[in-house]
C-alpha atoms as a PDB file:
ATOM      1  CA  UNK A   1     -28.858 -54.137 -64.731  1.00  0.00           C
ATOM      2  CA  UNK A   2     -28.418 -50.820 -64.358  1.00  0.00           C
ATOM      3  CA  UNK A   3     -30.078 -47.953 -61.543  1.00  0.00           C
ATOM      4  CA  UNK A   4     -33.383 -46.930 -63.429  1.00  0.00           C
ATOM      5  CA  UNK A   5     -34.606 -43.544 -63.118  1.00  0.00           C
ATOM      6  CA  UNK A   6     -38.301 -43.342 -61.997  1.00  0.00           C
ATOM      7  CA  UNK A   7     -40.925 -40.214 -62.167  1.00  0.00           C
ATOM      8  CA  UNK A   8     -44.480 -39.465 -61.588  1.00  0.00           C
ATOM      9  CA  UNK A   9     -45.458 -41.042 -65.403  1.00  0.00           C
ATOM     10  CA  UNK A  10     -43.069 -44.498 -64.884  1.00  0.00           C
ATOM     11  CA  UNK A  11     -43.089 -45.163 -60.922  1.00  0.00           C
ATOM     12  CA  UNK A  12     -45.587 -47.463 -60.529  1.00  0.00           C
ATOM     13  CA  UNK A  13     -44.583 -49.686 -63.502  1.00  0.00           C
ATOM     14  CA  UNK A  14     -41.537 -50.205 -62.639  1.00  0.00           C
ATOM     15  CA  UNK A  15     -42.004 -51.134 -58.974  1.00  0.00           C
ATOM     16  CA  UNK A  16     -44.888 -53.624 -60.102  1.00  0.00           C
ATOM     17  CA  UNK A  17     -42.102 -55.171 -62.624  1.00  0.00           C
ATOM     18  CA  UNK A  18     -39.808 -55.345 -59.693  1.00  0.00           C
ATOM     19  CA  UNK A  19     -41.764 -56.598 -57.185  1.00  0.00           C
ATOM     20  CA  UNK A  20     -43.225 -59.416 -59.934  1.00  0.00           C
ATOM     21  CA  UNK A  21     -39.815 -60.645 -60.132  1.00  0.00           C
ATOM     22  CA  UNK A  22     -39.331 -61.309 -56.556  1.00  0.00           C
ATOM     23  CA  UNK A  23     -36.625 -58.378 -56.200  1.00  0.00           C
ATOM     24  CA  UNK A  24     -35.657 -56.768 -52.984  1.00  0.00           C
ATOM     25  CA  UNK A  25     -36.445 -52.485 -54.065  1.00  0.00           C
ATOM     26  CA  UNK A  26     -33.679 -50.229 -53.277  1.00  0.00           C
ATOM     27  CA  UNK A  27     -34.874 -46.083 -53.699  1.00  0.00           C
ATOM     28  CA  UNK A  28     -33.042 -43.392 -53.734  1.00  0.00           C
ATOM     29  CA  UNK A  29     -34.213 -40.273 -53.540  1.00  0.00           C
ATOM     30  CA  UNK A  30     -31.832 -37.601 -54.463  1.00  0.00           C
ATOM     31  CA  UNK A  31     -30.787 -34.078 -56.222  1.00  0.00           C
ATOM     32  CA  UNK A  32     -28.537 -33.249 -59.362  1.00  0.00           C
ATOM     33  CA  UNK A  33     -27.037 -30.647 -57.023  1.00  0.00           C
ATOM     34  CA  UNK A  34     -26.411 -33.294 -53.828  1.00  0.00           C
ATOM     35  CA  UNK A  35     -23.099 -34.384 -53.617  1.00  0.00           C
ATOM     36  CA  UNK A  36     -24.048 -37.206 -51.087  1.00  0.00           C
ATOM     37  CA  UNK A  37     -26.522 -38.150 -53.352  1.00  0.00           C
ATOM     38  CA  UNK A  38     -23.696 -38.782 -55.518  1.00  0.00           C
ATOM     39  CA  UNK A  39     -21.378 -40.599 -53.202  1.00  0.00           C
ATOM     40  CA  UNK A  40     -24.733 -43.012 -52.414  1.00  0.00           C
ATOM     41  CA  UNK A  41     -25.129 -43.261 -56.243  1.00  0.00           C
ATOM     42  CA  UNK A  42     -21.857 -45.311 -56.417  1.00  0.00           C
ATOM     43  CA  UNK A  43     -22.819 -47.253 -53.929  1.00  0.00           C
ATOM     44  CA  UNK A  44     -25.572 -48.202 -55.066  1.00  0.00           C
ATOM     45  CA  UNK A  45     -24.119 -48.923 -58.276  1.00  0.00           C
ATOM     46  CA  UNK A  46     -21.645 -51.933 -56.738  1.00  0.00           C
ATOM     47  CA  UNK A  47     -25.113 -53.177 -55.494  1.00  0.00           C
ATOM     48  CA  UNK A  48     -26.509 -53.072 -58.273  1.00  0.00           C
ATOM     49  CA  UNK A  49     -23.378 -54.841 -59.634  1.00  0.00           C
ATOM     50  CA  UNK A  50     -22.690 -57.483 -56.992  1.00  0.00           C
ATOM     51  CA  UNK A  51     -25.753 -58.583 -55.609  1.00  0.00           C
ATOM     52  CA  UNK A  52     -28.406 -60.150 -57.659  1.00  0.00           C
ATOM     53  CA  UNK A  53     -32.226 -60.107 -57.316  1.00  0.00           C
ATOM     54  CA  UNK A  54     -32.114 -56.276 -56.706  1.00  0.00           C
ATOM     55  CA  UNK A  55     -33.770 -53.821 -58.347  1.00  0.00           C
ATOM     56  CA  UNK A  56     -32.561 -50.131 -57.554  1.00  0.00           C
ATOM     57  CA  UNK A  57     -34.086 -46.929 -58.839  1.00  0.00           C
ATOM     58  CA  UNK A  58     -33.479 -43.150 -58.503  1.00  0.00           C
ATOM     59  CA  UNK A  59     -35.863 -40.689 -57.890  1.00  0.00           C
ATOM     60  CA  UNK A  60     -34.906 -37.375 -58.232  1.00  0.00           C
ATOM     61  CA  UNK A  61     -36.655 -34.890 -56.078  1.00  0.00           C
ATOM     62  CA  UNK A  62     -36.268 -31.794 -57.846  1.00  0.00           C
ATOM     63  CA  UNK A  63     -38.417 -33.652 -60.897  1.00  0.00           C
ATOM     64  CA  UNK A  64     -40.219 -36.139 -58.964  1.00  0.00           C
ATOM     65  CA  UNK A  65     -41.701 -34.007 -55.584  1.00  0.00           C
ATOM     66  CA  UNK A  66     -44.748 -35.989 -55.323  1.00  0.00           C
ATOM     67  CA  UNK A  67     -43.307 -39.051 -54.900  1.00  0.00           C
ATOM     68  CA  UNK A  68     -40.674 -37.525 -52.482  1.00  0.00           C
ATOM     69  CA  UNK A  69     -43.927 -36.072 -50.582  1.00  0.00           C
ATOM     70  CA  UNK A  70     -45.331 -40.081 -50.525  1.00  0.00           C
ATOM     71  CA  UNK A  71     -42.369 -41.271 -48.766  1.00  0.00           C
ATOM     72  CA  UNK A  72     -42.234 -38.765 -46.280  1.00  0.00           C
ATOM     73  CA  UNK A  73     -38.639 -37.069 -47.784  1.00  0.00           C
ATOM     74  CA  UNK A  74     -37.228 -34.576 -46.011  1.00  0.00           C
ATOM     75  CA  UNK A  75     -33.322 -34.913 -46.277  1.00  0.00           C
ATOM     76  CA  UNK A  76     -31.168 -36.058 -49.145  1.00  0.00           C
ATOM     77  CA  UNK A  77     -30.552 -38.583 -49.459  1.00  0.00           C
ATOM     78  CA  UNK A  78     -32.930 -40.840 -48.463  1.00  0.00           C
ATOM     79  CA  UNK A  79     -32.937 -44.332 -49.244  1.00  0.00           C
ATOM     80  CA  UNK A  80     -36.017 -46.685 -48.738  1.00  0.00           C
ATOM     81  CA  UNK A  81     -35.689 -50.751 -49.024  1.00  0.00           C
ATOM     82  CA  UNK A  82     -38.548 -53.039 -49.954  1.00  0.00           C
ATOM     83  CA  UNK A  83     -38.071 -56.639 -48.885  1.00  0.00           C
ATOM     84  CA  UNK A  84     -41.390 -57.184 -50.844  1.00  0.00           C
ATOM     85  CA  UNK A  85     -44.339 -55.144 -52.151  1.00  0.00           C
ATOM     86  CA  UNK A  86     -45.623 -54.370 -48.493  1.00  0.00           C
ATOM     87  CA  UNK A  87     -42.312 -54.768 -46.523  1.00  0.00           C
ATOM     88  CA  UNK A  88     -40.007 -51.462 -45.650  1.00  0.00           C
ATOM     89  CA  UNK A  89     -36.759 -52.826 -44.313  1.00  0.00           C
ATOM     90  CA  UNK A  90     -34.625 -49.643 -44.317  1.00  0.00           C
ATOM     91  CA  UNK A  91     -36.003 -45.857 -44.556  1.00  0.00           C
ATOM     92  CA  UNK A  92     -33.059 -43.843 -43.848  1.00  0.00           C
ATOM     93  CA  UNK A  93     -31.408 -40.467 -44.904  1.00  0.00           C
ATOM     94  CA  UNK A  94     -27.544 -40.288 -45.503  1.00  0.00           C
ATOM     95  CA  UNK A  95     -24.825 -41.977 -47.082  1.00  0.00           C
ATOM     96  CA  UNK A  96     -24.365 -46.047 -46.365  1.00  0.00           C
ATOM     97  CA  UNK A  97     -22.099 -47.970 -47.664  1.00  0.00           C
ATOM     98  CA  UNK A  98     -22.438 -51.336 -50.192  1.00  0.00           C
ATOM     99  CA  UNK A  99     -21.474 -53.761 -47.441  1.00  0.00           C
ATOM    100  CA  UNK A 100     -24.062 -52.431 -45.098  1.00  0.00           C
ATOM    101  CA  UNK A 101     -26.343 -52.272 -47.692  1.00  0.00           C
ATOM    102  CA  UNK A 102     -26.094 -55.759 -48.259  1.00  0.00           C
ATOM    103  CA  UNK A 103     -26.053 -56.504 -45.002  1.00  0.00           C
ATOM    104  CA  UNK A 104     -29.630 -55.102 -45.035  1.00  0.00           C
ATOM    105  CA  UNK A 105     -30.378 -57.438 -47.686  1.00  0.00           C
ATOM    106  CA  UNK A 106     -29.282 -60.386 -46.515  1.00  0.00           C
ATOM    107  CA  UNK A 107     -30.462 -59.815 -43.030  1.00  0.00           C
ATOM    108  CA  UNK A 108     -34.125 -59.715 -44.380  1.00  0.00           C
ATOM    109  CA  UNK A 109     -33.607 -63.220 -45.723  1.00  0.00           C
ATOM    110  CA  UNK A 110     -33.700 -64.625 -42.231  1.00  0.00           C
END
């Protein structure tokens, strides 16, 4: 699966999806013009790769301000983990990398 870009028009039916399928939510909330956004991008992208029952989406801020404004985004980049639809396990800004990402994960299954 790949990292699925989400806006104003697509952001709720995508998270729905996700969270209907069990999936731990990974968000990113980024800029064209961030280069940590980037280096978190590829990241992201092992997760996406490596670990399954994730579902990880970008949200870019420039495009996408009202949803940055929901989620309280003030720095880029920001990345916000669901362990389910009502569960925030991580709402951090900066770059992290894939094995403390999972790490995340797989401390939420405890």
């Amino acid at each position: 699966m790949a990292i699925v870009e989400l806006n104003e028009e697509n952001f709720q039916q995508e998270m729905d999806n996700a969270f209907e399928q069990k999936n731990v939510v990974i968000l990113k909330f980024g800029s064209e013009y961030c280069v940590s956004c980037h280096s978190l991008e590829c990241e992201l992208e092992e997760i996406d790769e490596e670990v399954e029952n994730v579902s990880v989406f970008n949200i870019d801020t420039d495009e996408s301000a009202e949803i940055a404004e929901q989620y309280n985004v003030y720095e880029l980049p920001t990345m916000v983990i669901y362990s389910d639809s009502e569960t925030i396990i991580y709402n951090k800004s900066g770059v992290i990398l894939a094995q403390d990402i999972e790490q995340i994960i797989k401390n939420k299954e405890r």
